[in-house]
N, C-alpha and C. Protein backbone atom coordinates (compact mmCIF):
# COMPACT_ATOMS: atom_id res chain seq x y z
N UNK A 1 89.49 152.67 128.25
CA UNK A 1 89.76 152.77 126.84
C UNK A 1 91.00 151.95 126.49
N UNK A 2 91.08 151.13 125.19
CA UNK A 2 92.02 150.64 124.87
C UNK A 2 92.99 151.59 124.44
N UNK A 3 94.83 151.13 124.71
CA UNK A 3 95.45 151.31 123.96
C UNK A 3 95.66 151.08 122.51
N UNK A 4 95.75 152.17 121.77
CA UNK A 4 96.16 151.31 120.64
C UNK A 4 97.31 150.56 119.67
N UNK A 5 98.25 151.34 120.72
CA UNK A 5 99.63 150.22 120.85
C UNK A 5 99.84 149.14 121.24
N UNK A 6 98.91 149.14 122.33
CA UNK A 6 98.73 147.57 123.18
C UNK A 6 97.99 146.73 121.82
N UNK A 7 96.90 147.02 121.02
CA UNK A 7 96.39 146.12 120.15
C UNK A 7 97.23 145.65 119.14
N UNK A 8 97.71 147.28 118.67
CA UNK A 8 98.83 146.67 117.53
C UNK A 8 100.11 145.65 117.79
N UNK A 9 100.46 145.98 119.29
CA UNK A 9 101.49 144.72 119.53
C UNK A 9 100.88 143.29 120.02
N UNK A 10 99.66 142.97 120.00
CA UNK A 10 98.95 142.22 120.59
C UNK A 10 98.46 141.37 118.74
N UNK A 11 98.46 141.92 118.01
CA UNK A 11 98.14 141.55 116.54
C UNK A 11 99.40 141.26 116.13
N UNK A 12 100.50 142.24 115.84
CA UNK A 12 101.86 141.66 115.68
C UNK A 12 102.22 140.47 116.38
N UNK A 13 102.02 140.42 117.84
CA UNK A 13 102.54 139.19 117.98
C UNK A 13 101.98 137.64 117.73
N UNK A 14 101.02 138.11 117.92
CA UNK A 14 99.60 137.08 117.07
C UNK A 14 99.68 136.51 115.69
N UNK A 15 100.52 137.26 115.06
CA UNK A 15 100.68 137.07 113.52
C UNK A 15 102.09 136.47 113.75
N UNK A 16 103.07 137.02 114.18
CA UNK A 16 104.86 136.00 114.16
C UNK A 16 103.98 134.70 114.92
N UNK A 17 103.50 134.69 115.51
CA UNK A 17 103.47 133.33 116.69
C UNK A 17 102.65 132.60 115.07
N UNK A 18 101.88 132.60 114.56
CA UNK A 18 101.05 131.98 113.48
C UNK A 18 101.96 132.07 112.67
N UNK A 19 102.91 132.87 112.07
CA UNK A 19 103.74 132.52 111.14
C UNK A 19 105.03 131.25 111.65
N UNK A 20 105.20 131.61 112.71
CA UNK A 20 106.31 130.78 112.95
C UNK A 20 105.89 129.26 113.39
N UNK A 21 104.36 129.10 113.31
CA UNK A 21 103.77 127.94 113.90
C UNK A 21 103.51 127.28 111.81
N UNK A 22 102.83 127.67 111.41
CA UNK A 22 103.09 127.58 110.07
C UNK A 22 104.09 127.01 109.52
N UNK A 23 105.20 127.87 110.30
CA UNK A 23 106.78 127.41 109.32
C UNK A 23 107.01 126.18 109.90
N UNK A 24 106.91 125.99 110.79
CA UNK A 24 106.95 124.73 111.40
C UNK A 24 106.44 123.63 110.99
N UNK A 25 105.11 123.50 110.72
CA UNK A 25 103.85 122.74 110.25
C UNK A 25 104.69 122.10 108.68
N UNK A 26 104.62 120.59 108.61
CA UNK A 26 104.89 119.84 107.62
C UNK A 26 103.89 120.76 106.28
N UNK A 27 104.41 120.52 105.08
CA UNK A 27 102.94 120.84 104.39
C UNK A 27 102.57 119.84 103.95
N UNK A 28 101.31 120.09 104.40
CA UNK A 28 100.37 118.98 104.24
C UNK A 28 100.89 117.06 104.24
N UNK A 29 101.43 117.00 105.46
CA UNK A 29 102.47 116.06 105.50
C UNK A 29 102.96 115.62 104.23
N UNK A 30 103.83 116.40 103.79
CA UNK A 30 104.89 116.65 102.19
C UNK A 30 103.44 115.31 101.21
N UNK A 31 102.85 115.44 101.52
CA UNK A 31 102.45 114.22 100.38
C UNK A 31 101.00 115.87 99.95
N UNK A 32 100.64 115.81 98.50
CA UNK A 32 100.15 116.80 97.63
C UNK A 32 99.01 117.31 98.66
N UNK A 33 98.94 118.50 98.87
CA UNK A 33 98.28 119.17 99.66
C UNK A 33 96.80 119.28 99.32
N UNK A 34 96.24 118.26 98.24
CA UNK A 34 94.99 118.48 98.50
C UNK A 34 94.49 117.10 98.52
N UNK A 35 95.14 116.45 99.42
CA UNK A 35 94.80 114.98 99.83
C UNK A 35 93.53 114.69 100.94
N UNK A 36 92.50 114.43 100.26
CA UNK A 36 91.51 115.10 101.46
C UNK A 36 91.39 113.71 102.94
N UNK A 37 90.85 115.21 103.74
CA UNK A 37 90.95 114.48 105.04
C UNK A 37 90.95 113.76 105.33
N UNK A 38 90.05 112.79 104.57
CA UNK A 38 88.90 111.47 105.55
C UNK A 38 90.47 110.77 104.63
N UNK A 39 90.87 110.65 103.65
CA UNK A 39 92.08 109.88 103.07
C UNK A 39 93.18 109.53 104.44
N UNK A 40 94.01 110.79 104.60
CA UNK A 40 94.99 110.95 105.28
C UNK A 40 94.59 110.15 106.92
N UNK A 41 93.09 110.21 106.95
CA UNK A 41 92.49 109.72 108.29
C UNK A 41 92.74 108.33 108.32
N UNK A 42 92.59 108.13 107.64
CA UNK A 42 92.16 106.17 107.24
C UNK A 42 93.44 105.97 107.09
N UNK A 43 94.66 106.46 106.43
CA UNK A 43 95.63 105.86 106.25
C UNK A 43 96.38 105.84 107.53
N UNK A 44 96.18 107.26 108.08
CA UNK A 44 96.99 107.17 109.53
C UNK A 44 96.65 105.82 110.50
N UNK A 45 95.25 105.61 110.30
CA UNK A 45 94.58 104.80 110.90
C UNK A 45 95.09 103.05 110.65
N UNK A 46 95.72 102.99 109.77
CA UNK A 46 96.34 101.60 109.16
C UNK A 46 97.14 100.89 109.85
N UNK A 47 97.37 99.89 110.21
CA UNK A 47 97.75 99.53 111.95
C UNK A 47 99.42 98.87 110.50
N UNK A 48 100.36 99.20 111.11
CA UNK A 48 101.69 99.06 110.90
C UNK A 48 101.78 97.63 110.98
N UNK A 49 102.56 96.99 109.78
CA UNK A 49 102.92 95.78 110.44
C UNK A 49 104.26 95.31 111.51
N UNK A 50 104.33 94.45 111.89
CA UNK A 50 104.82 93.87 113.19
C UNK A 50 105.65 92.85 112.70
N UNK A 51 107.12 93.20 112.79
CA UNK A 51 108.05 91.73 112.53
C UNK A 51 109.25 91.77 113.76
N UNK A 52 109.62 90.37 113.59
CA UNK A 52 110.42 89.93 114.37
C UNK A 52 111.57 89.48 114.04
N UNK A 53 112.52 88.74 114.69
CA UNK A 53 113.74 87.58 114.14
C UNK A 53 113.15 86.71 114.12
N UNK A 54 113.38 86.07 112.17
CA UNK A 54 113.01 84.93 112.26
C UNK A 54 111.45 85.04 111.00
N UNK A 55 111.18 86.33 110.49
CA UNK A 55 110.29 86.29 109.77
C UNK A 55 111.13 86.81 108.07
N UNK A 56 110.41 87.00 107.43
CA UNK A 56 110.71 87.33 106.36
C UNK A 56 109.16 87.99 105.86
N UNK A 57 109.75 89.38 105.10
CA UNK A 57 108.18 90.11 104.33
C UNK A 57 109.07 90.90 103.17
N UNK A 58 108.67 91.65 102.37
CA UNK A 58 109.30 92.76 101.65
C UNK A 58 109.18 94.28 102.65
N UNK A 59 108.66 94.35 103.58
CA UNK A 59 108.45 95.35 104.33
C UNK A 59 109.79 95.28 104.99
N UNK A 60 110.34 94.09 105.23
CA UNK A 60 111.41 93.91 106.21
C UNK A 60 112.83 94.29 104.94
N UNK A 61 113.06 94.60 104.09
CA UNK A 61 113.46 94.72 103.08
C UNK A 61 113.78 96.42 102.93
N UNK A 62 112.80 96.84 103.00
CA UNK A 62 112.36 98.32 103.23
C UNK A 62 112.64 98.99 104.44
N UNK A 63 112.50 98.57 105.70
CA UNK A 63 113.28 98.88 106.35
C UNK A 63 114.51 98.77 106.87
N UNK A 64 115.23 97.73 106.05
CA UNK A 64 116.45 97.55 106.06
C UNK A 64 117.39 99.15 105.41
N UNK A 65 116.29 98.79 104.24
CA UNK A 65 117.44 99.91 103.24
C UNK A 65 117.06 101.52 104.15
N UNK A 66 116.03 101.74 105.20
CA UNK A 66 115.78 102.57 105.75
C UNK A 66 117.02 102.82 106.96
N UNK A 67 117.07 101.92 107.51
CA UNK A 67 118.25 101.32 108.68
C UNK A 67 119.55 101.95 107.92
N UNK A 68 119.83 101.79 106.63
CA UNK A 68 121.07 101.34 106.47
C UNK A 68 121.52 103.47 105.92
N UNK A 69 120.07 103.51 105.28
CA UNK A 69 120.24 105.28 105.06
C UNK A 69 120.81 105.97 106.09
N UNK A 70 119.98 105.13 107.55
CA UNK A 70 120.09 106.62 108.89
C UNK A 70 121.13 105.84 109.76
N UNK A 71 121.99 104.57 108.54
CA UNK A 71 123.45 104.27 109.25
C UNK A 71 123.32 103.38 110.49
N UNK A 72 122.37 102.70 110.43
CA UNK A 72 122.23 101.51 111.49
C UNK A 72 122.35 99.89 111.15
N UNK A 73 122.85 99.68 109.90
CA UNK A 73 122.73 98.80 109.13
C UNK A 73 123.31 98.62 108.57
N UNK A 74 124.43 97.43 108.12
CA UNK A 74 125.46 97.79 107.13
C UNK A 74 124.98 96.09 106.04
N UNK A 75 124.05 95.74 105.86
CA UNK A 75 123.64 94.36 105.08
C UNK A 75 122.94 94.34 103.81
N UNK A 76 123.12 93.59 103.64
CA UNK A 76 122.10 93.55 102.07
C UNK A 76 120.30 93.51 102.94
N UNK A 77 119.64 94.35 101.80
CA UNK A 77 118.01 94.19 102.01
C UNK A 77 117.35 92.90 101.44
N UNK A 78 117.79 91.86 102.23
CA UNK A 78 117.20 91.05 101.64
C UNK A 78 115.53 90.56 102.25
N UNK A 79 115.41 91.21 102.93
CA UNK A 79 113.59 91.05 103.52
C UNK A 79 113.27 89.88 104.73
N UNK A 80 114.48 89.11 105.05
CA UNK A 80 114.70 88.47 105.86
C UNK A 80 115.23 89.35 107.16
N UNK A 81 114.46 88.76 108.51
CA UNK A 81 115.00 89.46 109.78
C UNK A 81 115.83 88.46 110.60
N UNK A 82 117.28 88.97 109.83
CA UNK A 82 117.97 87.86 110.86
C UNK A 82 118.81 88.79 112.25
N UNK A 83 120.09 88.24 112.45
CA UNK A 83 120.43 89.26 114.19
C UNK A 83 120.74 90.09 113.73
N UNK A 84 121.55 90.39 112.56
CA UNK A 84 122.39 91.77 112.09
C UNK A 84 121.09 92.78 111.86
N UNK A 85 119.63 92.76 111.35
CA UNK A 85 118.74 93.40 111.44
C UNK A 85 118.15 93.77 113.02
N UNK A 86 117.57 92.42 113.64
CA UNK A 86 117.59 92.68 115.07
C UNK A 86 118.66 93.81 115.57
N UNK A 87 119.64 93.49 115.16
CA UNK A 87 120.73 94.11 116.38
C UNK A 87 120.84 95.76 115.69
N UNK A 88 120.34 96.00 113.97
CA UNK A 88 120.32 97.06 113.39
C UNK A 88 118.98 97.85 114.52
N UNK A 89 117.81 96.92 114.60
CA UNK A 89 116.65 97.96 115.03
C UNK A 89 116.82 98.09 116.46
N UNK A 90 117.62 97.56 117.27
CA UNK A 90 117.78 97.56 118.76
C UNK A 90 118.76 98.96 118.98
N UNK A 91 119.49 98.98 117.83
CA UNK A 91 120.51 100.34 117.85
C UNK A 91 119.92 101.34 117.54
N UNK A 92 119.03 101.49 116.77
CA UNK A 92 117.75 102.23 116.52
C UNK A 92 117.07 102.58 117.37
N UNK A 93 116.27 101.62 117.88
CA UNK A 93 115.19 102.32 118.95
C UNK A 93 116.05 102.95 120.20
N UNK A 94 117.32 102.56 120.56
CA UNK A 94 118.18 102.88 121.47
C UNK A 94 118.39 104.56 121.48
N UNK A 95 118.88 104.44 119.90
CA UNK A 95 119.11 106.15 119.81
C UNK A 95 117.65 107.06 120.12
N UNK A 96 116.73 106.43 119.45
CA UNK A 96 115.97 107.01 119.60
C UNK A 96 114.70 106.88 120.98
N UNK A 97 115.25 106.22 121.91
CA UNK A 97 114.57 106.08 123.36
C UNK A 97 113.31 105.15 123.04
N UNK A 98 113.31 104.63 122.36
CA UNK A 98 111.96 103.46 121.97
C UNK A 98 111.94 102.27 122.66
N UNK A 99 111.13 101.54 123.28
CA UNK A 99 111.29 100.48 124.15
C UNK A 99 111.60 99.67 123.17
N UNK A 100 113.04 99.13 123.71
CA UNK A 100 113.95 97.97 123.17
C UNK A 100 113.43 96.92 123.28
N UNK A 101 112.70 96.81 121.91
CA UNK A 101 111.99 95.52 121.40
C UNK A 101 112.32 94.24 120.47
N UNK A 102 113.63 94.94 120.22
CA UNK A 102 114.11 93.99 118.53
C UNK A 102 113.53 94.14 117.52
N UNK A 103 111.80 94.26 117.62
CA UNK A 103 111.17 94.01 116.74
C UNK A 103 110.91 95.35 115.87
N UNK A 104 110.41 95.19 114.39
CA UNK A 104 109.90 96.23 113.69
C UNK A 104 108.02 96.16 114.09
N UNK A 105 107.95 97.05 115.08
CA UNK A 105 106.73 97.21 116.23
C UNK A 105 106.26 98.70 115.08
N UNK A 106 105.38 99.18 116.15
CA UNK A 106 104.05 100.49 115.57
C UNK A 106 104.95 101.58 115.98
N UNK A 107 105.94 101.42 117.17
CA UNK A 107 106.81 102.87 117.34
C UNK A 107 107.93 102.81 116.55
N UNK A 108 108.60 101.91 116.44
CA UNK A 108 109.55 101.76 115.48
C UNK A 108 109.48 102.41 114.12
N UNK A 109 107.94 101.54 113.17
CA UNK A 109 108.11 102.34 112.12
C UNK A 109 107.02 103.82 112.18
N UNK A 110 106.75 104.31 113.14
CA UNK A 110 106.81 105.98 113.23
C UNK A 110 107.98 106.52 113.39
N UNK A 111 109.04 105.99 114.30
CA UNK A 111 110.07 107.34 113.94
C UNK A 111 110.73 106.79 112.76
N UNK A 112 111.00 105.66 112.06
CA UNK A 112 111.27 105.15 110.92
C UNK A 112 110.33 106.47 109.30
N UNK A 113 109.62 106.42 109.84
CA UNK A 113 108.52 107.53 109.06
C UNK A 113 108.67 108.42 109.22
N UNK A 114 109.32 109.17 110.90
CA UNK A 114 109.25 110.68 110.53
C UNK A 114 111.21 110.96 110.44
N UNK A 115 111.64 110.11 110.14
CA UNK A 115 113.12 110.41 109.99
C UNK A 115 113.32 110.38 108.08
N UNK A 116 112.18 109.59 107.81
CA UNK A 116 112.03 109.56 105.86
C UNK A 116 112.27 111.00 105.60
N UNK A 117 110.98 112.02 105.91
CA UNK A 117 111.22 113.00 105.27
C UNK A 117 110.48 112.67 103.68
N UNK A 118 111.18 113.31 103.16
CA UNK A 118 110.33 112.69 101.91
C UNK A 118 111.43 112.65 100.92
N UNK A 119 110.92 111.73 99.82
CA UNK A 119 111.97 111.65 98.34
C UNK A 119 111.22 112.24 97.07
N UNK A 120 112.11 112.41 96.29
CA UNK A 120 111.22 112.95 95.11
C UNK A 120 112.03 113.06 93.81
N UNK A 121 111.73 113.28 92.83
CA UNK A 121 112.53 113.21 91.12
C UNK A 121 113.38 113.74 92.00
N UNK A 122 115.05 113.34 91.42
CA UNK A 122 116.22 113.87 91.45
C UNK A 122 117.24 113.25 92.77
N UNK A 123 116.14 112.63 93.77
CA UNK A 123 116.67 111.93 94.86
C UNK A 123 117.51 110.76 94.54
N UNK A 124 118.60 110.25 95.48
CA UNK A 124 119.64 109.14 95.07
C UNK A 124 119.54 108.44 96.63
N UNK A 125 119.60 107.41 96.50
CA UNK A 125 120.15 106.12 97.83
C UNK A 125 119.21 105.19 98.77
N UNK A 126 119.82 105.23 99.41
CA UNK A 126 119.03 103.76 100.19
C UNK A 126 117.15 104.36 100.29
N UNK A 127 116.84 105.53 101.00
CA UNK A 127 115.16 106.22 101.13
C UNK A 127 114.37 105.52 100.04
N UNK A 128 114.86 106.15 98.53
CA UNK A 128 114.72 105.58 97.47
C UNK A 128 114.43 103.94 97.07
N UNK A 129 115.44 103.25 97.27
CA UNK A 129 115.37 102.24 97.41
C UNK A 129 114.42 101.47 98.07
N UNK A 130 114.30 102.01 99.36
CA UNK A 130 113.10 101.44 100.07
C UNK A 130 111.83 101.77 99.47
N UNK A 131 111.25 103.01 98.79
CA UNK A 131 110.16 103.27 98.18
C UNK A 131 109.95 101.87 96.94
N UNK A 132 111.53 102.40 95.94
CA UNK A 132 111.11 101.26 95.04
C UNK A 132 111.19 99.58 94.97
N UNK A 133 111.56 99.44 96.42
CA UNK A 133 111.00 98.04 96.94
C UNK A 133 110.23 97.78 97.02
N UNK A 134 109.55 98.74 97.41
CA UNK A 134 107.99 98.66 98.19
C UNK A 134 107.42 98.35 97.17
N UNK A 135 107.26 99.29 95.80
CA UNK A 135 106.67 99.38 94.94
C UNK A 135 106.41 98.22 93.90
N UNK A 136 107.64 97.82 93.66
CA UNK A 136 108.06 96.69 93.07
C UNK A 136 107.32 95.30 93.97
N UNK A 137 107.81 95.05 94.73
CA UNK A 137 107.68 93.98 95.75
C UNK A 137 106.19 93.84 96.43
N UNK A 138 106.03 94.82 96.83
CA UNK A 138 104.64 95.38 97.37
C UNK A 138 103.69 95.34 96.30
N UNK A 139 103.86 95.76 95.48
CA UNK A 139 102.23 96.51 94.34
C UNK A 139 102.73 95.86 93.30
N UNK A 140 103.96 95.20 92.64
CA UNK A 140 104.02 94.72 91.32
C UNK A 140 104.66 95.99 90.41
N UNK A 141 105.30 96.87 90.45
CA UNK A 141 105.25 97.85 89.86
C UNK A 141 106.80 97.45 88.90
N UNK A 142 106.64 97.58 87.77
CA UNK A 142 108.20 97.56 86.68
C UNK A 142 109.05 98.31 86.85
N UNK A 143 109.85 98.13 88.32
CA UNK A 143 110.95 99.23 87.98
C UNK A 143 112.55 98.75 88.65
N UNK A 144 113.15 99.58 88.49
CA UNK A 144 114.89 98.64 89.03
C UNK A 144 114.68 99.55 90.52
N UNK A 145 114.99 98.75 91.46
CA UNK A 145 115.58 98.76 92.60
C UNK A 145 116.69 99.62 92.69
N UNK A 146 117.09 100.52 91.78
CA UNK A 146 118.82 101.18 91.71
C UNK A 146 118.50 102.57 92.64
N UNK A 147 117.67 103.02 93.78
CA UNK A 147 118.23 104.22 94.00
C UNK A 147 118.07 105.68 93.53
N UNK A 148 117.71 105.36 92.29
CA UNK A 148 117.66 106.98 91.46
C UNK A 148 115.72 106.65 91.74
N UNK A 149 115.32 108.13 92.25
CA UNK A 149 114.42 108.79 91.82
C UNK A 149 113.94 109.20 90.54
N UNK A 150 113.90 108.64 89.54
CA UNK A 150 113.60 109.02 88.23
C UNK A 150 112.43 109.40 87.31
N UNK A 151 112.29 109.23 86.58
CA UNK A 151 110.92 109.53 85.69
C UNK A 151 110.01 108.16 86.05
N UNK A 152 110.54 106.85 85.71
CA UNK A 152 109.72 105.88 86.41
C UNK A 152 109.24 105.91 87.65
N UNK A 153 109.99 105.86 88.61
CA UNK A 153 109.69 105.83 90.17
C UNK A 153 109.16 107.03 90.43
N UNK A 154 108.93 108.04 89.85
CA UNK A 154 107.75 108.97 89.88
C UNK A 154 106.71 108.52 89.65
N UNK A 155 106.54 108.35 88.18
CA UNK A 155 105.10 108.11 87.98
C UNK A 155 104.28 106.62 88.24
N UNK A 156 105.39 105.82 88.97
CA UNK A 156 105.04 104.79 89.94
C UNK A 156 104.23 105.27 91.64
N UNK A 157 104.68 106.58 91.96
CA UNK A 157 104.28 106.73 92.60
C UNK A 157 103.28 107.33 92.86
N UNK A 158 103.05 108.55 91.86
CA UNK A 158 101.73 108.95 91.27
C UNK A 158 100.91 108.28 91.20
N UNK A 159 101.07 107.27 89.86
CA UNK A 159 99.87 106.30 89.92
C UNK A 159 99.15 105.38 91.25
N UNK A 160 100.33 104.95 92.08
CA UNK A 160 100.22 104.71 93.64
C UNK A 160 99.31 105.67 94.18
N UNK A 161 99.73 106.76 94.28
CA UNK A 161 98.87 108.16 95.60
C UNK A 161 97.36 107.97 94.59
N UNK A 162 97.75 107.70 93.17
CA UNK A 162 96.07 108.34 92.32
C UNK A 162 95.08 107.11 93.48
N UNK A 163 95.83 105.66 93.19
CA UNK A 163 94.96 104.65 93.37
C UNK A 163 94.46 104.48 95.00
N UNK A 164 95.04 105.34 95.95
CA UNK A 164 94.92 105.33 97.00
C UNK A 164 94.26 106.89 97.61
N UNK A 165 93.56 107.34 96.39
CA UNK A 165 93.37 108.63 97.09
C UNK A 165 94.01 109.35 97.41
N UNK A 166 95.58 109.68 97.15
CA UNK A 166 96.34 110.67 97.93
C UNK A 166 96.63 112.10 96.85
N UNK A 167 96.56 113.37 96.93
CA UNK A 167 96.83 114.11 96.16
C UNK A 167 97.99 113.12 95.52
N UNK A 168 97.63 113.09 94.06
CA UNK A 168 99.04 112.71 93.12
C UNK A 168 100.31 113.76 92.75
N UNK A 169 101.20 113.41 93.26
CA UNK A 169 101.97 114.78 93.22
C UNK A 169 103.87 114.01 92.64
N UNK A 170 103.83 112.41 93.21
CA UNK A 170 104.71 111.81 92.52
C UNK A 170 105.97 111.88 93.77
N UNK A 171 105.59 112.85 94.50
CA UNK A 171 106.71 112.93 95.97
C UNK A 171 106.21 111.51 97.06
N UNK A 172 107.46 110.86 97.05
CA UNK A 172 107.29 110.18 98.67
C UNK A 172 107.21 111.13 100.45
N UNK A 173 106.06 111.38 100.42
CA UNK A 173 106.15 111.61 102.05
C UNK A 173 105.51 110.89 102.77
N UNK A 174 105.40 111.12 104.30
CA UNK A 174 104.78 110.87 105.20
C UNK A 174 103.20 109.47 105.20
N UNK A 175 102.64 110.33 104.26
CA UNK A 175 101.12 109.84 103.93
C UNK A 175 101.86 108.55 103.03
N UNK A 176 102.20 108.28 102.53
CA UNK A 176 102.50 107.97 100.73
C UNK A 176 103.27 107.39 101.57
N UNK A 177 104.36 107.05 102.12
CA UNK A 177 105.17 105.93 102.77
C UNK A 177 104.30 104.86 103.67
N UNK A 178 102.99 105.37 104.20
CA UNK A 178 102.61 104.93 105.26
C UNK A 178 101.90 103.80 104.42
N UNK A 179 101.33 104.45 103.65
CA UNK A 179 100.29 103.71 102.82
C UNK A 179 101.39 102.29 102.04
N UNK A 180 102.27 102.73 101.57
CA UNK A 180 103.10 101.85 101.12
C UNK A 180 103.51 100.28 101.78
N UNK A 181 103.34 100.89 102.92
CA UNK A 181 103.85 99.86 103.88
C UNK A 181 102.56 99.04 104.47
N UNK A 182 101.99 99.72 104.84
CA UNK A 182 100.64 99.00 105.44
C UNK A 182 99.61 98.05 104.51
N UNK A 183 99.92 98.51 103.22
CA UNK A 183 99.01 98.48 102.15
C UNK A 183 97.86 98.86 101.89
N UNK A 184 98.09 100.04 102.26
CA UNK A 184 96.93 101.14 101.58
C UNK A 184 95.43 100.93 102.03
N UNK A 185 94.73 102.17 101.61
CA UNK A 185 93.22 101.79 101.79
C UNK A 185 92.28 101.25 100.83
């Protein structure tokens, strides 16, 4: 015969272990939680681009002002990869144990992605900046490069997640950065 203390602590602990696995769990990688699957699939699926010293993109621009947020970078974003960028992403992948490549490679901008976090109305600085580079530079979008999260660079980004399938929710996360960069599906 069962205990029925043994079940009830066997359900209790069943339930903290699921709650605390939960709390853990991104929601819905911060980009609007009803971004459906096959979306988030395809975008994950988007092969990162690849730069070096010696190229120039607006992506390289974007991760500058990314570099310069998490303090690896002290230069203007100008989208050009010259040594002070090199030598920014070599200090980078260093901290973060990434094979020292120089280059902005597929591991690079994953932990570049999961150190974003996300931005959203009310946000200020370089994160920012890199979104509305992207946006601007990337997609054509009318807006100033200054940093502030605002009513524009919201509904720049909205309209972005609408046109790409992503729950529209107007937050930069995870999904919604990736897409930014890769150029979308």
């Amino acid at each position: 015969m069962v205990n029925r203390n043994r079940i009830a602590l066997l359900v209790a602990t069943g339930a903290a272990a699921a709650a605390l696995g939960f709390a853990g769990a991104p929601a819905a990688l911060a980009d609007g939680p009803d971004t459906p699957r096959t979306t988030v699939v395809e975008i994950e699926a988007l092969e990162w681009p690849e730069f070096r010293e010696g190229e120039s993109a607006w992506q390289i621009a974007s991760a500058q002002y990314l570099l310069k947020a998490y303090g690896y970078y002290d230069g203007e974003a100008t989208g050009d990869f010259d040594g002070a960028t090199a030598d920014a992403v070599r200090a980078y992948q260093e901290a973060k144990d990434l094979p020292d490549s120089g280059a902005l490679d597929a591991e690079t901008w994953n932990d570049l992605r999961n150190d974003f976090g996300e931005v959203g109305p009310g946000a200020t600085g370089d994160r920012v900046r890199a979104v509305q580079h992207a946006l601007v530079h990337g997609y054509g979008y009318d807006l100033d490069v200054d940093g502030n999260y605002g009513s524009g660079t919201a509904a720049a980004v909205t309209e972005f997640q609408t046109v790409q399938e992503i729950d529209a929710d107007g937050y930069t996360g995870p999904i919604t950065f990736r897409a930014l960069i890769t150029g979308g599906v």
